[in-house]
PDB file of N, CA and C in Angstrom:
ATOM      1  N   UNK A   1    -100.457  46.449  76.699  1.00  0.00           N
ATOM      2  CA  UNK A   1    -101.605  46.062  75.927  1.00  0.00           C
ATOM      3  C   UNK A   1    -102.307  47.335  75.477  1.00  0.00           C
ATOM      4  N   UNK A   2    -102.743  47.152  74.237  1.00  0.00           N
ATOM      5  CA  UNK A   2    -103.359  48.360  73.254  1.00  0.00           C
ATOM      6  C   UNK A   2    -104.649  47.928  73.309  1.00  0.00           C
ATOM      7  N   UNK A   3    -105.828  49.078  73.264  1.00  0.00           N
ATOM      8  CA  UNK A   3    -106.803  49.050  72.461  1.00  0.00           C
ATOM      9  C   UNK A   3    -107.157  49.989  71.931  1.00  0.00           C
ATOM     10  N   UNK A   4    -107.313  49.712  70.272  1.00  0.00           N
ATOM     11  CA  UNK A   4    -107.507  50.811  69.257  1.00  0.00           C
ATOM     12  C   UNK A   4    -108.945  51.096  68.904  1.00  0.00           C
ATOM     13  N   UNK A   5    -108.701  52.861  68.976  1.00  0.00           N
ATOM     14  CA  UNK A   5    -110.222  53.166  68.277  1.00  0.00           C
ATOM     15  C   UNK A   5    -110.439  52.288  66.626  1.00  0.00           C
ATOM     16  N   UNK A   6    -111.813  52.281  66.854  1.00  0.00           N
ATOM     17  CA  UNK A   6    -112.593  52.212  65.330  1.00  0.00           C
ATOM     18  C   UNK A   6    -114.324  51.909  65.712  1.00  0.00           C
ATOM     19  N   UNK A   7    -114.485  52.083  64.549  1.00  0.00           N
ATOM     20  CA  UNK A   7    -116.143  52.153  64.514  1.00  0.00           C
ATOM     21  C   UNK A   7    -116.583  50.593  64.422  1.00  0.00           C
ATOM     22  N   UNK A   8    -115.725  49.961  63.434  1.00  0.00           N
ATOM     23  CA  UNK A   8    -116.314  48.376  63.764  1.00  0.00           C
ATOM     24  C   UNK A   8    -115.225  47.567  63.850  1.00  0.00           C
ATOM     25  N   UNK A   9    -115.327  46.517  63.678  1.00  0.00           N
ATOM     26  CA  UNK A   9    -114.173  45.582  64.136  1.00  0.00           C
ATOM     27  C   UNK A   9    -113.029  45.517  62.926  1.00  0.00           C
ATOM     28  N   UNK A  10    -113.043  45.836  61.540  1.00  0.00           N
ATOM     29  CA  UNK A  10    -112.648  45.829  60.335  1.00  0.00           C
ATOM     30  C   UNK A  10    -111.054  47.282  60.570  1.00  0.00           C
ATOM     31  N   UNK A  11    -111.895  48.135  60.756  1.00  0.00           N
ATOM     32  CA  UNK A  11    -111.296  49.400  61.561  1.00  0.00           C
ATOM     33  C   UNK A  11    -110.397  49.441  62.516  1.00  0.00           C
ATOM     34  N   UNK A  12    -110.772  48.639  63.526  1.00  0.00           N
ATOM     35  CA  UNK A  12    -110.217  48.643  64.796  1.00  0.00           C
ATOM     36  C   UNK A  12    -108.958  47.423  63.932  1.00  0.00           C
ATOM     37  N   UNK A  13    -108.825  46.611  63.793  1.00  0.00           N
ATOM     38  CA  UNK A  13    -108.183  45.812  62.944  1.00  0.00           C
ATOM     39  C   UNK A  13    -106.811  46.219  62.148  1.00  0.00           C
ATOM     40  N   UNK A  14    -107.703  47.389  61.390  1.00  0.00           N
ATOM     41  CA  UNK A  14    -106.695  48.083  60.273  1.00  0.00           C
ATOM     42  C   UNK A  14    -105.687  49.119  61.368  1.00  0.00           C
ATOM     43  N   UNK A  15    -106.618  49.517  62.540  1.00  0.00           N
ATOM     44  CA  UNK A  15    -105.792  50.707  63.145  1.00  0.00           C
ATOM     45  C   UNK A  15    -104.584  49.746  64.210  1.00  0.00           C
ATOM     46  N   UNK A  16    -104.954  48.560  64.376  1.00  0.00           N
ATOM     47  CA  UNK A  16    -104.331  47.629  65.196  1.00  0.00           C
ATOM     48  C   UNK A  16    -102.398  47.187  64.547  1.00  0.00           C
ATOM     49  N   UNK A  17    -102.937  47.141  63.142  1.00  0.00           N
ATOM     50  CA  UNK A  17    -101.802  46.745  62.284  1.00  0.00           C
ATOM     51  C   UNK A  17    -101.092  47.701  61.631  1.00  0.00           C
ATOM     52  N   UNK A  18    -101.782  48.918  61.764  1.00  0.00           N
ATOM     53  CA  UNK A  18    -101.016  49.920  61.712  1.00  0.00           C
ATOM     54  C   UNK A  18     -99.742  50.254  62.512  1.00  0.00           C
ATOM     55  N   UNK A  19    -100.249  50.299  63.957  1.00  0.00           N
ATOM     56  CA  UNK A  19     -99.686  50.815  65.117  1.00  0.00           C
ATOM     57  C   UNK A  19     -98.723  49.177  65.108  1.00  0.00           C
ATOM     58  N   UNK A  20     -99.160  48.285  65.105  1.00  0.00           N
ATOM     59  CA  UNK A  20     -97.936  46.808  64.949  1.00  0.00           C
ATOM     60  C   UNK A  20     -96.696  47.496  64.242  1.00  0.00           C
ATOM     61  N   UNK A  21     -97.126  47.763  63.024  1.00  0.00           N
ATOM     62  CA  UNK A  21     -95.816  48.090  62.004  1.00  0.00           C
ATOM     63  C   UNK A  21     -95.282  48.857  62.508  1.00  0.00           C
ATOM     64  N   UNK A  22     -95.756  49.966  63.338  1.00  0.00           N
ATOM     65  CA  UNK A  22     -95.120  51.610  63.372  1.00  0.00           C
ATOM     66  C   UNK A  22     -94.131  50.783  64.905  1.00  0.00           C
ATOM     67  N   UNK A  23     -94.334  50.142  65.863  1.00  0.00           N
ATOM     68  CA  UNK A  23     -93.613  49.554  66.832  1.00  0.00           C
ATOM     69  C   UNK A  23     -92.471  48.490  66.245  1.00  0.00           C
ATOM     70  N   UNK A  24     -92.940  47.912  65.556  1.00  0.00           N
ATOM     71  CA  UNK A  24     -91.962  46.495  64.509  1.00  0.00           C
ATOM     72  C   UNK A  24     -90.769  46.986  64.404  1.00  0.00           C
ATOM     73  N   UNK A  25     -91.392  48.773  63.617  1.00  0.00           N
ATOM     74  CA  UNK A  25     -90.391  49.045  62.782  1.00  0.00           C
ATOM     75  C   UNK A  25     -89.294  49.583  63.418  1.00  0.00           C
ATOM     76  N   UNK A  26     -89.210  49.769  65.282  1.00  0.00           N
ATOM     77  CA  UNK A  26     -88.687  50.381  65.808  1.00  0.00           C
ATOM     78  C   UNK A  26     -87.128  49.688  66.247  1.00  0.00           C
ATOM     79  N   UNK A  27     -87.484  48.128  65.651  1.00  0.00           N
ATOM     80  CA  UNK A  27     -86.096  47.011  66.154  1.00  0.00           C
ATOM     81  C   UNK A  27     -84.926  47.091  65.005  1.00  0.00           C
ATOM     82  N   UNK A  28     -83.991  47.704  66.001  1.00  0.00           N
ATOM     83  CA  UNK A  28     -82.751  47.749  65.086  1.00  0.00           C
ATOM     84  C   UNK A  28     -82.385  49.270  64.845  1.00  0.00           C
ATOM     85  N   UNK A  29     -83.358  50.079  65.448  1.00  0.00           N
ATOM     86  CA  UNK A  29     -83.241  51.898  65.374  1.00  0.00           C
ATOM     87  C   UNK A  29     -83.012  52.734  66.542  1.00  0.00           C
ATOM     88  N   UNK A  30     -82.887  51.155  68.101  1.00  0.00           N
ATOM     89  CA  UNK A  30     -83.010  51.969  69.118  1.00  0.00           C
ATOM     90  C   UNK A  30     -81.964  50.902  69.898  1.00  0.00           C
ATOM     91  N   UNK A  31     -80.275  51.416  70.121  1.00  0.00           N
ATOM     92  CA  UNK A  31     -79.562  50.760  70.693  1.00  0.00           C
ATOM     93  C   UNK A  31     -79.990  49.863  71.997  1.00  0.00           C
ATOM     94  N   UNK A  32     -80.754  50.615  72.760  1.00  0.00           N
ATOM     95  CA  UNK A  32     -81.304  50.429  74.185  1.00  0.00           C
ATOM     96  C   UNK A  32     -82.234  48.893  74.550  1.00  0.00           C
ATOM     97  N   UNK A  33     -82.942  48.536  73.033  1.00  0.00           N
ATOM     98  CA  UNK A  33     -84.086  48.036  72.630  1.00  0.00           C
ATOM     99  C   UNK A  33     -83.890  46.297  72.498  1.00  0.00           C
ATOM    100  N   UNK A  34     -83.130  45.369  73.801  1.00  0.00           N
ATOM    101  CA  UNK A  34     -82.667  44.277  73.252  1.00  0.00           C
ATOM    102  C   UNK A  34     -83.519  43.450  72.623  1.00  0.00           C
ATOM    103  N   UNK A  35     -84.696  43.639  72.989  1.00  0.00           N
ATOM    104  CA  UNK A  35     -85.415  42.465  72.201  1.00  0.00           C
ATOM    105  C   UNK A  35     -87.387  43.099  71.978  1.00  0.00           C
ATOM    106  N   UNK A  36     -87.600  42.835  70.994  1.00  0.00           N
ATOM    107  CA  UNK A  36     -89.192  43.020  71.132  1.00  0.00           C
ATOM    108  C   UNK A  36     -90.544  42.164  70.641  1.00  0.00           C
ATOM    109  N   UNK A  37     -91.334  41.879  70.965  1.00  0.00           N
ATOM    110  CA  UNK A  37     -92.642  40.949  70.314  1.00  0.00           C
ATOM    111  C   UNK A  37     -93.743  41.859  70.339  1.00  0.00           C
ATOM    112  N   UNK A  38     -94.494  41.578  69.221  1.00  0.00           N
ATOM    113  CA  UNK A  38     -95.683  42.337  69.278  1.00  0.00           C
ATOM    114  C   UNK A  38     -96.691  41.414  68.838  1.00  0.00           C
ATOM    115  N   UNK A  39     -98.195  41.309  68.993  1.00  0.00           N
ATOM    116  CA  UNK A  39     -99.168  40.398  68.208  1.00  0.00           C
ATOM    117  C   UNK A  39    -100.261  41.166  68.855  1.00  0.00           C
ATOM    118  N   UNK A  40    -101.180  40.257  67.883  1.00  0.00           N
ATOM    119  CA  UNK A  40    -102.341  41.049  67.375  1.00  0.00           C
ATOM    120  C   UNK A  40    -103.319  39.841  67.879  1.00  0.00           C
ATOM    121  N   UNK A  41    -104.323  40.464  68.512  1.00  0.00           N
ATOM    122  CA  UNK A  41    -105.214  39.698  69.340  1.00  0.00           C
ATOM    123  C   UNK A  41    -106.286  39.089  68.150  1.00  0.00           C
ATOM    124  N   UNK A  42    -106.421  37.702  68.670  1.00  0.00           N
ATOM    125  CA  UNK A  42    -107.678  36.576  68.316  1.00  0.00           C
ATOM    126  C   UNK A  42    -108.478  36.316  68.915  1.00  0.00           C
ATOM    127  N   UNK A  43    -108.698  37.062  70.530  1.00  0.00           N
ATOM    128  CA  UNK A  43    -110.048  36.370  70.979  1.00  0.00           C
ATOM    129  C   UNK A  43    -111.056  37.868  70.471  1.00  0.00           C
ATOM    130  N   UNK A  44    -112.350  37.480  70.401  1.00  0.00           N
ATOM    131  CA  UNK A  44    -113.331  38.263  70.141  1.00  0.00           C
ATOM    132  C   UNK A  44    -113.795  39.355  71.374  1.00  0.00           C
ATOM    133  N   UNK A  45    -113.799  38.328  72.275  1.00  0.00           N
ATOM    134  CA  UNK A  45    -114.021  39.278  73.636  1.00  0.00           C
ATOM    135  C   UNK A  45    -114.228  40.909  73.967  1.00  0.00           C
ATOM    136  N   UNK A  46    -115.457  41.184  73.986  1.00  0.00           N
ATOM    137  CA  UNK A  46    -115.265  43.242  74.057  1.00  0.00           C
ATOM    138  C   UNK A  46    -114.063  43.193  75.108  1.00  0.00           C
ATOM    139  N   UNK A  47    -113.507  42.553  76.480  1.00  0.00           N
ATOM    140  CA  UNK A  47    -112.983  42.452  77.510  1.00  0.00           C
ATOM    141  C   UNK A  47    -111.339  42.803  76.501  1.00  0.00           C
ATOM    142  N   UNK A  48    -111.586  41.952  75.426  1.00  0.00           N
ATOM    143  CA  UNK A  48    -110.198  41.775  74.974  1.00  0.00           C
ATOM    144  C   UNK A  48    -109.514  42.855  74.546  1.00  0.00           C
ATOM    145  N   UNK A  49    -107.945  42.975  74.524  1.00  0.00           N
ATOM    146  CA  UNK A  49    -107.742  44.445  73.953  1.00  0.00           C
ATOM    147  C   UNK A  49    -106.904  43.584  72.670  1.00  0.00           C
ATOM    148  N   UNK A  50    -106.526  45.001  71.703  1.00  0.00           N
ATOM    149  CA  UNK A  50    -106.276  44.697  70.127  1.00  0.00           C
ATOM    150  C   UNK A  50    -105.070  44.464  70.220  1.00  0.00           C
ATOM    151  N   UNK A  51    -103.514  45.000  70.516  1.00  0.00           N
ATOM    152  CA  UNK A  51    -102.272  44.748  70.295  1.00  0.00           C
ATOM    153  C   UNK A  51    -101.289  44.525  71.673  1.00  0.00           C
ATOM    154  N   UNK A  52    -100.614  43.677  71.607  1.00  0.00           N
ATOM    155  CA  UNK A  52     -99.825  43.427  72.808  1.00  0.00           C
ATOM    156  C   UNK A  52     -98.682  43.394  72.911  1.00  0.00           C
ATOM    157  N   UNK A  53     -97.601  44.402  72.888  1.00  0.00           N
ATOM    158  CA  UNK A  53     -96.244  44.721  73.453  1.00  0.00           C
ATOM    159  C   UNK A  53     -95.259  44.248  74.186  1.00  0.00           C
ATOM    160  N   UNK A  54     -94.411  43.456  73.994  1.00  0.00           N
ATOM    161  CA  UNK A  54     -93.017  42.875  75.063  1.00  0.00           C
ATOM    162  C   UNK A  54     -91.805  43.044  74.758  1.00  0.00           C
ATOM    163  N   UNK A  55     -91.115  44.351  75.385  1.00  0.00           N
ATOM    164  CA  UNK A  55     -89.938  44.643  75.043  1.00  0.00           C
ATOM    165  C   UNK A  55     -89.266  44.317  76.057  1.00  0.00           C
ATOM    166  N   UNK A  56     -87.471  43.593  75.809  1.00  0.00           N
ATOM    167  CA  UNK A  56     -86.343  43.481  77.303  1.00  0.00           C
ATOM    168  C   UNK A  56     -85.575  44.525  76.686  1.00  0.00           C
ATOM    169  N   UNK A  57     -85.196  45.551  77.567  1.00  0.00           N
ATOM    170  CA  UNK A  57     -84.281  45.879  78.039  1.00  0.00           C
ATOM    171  C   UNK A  57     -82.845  45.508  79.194  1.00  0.00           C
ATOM    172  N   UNK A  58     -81.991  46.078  78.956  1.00  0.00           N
ATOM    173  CA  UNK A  58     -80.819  45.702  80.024  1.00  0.00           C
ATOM    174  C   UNK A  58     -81.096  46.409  81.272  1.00  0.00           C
ATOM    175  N   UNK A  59     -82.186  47.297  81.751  1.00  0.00           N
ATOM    176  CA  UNK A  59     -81.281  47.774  82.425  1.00  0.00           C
ATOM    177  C   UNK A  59     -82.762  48.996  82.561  1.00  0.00           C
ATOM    178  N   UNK A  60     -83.234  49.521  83.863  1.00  0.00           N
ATOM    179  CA  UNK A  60     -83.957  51.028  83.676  1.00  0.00           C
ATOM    180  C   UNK A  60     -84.057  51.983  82.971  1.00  0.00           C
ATOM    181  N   UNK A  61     -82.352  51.868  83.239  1.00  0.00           N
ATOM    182  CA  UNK A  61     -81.459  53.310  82.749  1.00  0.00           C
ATOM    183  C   UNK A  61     -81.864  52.879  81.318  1.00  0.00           C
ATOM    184  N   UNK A  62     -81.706  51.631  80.408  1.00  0.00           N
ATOM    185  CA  UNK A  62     -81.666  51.560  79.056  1.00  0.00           C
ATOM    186  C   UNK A  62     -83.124  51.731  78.615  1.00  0.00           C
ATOM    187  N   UNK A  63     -84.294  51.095  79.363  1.00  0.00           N
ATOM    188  CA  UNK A  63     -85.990  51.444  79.172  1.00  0.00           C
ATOM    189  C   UNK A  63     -86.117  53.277  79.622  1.00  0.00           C
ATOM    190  N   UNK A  64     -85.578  53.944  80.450  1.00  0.00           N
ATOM    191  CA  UNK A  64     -85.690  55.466  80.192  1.00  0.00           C
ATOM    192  C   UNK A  64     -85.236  55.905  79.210  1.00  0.00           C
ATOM    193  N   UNK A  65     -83.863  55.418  78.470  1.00  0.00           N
ATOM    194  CA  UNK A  65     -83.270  56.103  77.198  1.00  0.00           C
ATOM    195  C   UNK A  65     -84.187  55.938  75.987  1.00  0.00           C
ATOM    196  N   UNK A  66     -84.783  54.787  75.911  1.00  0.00           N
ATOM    197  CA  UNK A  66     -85.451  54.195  74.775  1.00  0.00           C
ATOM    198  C   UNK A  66     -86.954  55.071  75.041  1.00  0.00           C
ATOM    199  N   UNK A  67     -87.081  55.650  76.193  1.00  0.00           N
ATOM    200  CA  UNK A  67     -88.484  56.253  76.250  1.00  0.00           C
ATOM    201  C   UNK A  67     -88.066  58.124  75.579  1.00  0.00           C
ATOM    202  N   UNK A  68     -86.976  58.232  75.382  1.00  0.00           N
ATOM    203  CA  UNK A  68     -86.874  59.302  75.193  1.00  0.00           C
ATOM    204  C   UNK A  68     -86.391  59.595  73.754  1.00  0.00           C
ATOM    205  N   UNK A  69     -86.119  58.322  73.213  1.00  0.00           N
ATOM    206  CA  UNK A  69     -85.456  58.464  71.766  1.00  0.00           C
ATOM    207  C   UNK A  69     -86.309  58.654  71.229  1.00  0.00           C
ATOM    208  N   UNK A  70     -85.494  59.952  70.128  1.00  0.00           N
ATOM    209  CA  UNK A  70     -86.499  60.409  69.109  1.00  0.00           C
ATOM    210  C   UNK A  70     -87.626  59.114  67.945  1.00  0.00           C
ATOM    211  N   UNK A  71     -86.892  58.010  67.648  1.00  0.00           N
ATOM    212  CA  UNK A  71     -87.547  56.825  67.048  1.00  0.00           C
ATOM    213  C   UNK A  71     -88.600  56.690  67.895  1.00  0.00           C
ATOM    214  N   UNK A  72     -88.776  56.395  68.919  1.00  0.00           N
ATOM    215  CA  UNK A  72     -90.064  56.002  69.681  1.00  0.00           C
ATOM    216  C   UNK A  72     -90.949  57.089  69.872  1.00  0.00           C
ATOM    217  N   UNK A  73     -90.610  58.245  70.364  1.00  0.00           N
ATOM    218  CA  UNK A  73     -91.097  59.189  70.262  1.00  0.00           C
ATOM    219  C   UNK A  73     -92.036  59.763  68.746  1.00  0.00           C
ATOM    220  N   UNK A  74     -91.279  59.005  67.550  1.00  0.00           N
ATOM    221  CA  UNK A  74     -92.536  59.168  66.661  1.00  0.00           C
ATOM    222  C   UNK A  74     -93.749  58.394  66.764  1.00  0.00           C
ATOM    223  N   UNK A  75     -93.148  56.938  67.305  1.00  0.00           N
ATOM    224  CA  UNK A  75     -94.430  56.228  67.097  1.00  0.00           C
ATOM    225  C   UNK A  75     -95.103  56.634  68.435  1.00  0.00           C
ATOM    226  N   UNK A  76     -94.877  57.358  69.063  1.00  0.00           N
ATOM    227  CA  UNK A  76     -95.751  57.731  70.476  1.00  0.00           C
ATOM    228  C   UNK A  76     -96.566  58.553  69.762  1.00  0.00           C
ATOM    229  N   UNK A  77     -96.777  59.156  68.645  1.00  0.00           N
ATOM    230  CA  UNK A  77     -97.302  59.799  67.834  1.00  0.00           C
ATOM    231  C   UNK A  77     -99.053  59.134  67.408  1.00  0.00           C
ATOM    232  N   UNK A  78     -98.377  58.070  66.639  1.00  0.00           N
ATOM    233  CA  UNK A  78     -99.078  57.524  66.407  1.00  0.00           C
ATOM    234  C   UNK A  78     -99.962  56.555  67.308  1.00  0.00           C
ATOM    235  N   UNK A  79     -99.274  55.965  67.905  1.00  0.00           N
ATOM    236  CA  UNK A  79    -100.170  55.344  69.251  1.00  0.00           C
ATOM    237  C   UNK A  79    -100.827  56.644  69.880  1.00  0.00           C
ATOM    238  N   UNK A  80    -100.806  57.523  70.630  1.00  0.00           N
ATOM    239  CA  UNK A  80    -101.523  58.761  70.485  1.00  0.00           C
ATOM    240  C   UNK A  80    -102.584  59.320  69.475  1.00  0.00           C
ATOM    241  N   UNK A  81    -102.681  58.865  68.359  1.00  0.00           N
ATOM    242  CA  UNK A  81    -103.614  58.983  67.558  1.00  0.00           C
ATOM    243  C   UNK A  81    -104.456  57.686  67.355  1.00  0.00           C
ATOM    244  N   UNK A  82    -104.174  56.971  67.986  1.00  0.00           N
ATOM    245  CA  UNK A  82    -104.875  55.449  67.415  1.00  0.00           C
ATOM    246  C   UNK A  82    -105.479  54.572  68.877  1.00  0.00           C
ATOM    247  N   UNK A  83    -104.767  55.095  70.025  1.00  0.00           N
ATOM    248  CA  UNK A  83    -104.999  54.065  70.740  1.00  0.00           C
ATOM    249  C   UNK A  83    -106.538  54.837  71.464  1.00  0.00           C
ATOM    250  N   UNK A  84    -107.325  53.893  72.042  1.00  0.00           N
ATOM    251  CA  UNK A  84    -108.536  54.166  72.932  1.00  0.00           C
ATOM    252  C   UNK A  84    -108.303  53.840  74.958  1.00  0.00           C
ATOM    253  N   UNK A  85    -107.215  52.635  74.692  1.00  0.00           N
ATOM    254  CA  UNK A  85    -106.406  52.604  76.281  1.00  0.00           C
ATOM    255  C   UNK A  85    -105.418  51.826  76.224  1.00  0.00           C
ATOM    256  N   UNK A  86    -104.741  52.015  77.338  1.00  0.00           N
ATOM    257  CA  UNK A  86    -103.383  51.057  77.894  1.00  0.00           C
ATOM    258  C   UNK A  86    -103.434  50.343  78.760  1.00  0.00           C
ATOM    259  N   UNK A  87    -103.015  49.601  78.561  1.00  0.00           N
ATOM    260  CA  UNK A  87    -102.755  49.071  80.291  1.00  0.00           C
ATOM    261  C   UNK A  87    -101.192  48.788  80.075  1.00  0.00           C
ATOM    262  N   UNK A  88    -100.282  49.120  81.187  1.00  0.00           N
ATOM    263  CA  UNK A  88     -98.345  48.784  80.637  1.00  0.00           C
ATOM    264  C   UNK A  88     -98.151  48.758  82.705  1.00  0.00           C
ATOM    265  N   UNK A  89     -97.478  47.664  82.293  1.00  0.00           N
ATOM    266  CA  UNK A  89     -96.356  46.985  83.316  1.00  0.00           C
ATOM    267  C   UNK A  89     -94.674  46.555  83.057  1.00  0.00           C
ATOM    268  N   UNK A  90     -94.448  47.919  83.858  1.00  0.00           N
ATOM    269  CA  UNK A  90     -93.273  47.791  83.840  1.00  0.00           C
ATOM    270  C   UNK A  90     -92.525  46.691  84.567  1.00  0.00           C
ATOM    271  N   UNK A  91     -91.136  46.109  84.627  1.00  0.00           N
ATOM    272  CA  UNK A  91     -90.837  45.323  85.886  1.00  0.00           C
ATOM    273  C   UNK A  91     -89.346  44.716  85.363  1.00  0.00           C
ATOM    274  N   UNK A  92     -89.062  44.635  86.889  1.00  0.00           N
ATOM    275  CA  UNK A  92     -87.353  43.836  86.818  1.00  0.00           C
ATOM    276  C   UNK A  92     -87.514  42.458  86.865  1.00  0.00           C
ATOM    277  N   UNK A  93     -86.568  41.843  86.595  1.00  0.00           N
ATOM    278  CA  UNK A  93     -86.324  40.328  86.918  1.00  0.00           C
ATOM    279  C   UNK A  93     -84.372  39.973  87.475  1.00  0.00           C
TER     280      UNK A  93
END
């Protein structure tokens, strides 16, 4: 879960759907990457955060490779420029 800087909610919005696309665009560029969802938050809540992340992988080994590929590594770029916090849970099943 993302929450993006901005000054008002219009902002925070635009920087929200930014960072959506720049992750979107990452399916189909990263062998490792079996599946991904992303959406963009509707409750109003200050509590609430702006963008929410669910990627499967096969495998650790395949979520470490995908943390190191150059594709993600750009948009770590940009989430780095946009985000205000994280919260990320990793986990097996």
């Amino acid at each position: 879960m993302i929450r993006v800087k901005g000054n008002n909610p219009e902002e925070k919005r635009n920087n929200a759907v930014i960072l959506k696309d720049a992750i979107d665009g990452l399916v189909g560029k990263i062998p490792e990457l079996k599946s991904m969802e992303t959406g963009l938050n509707v409750n109003e809540k200050p509590m609430a955060y702006d963008l929410v992340l669910t990627s499967v992988f096969e495998s650790m080994e395949a979520l470490d490779a995908y943390r190191v590929h150059p594709e993600h590594k750009k948009v770590l770029e940009i989430l780095y420029e946009l985000k205000d916090e994280t919260a990320v849970v990793d986990y097996e099943y």
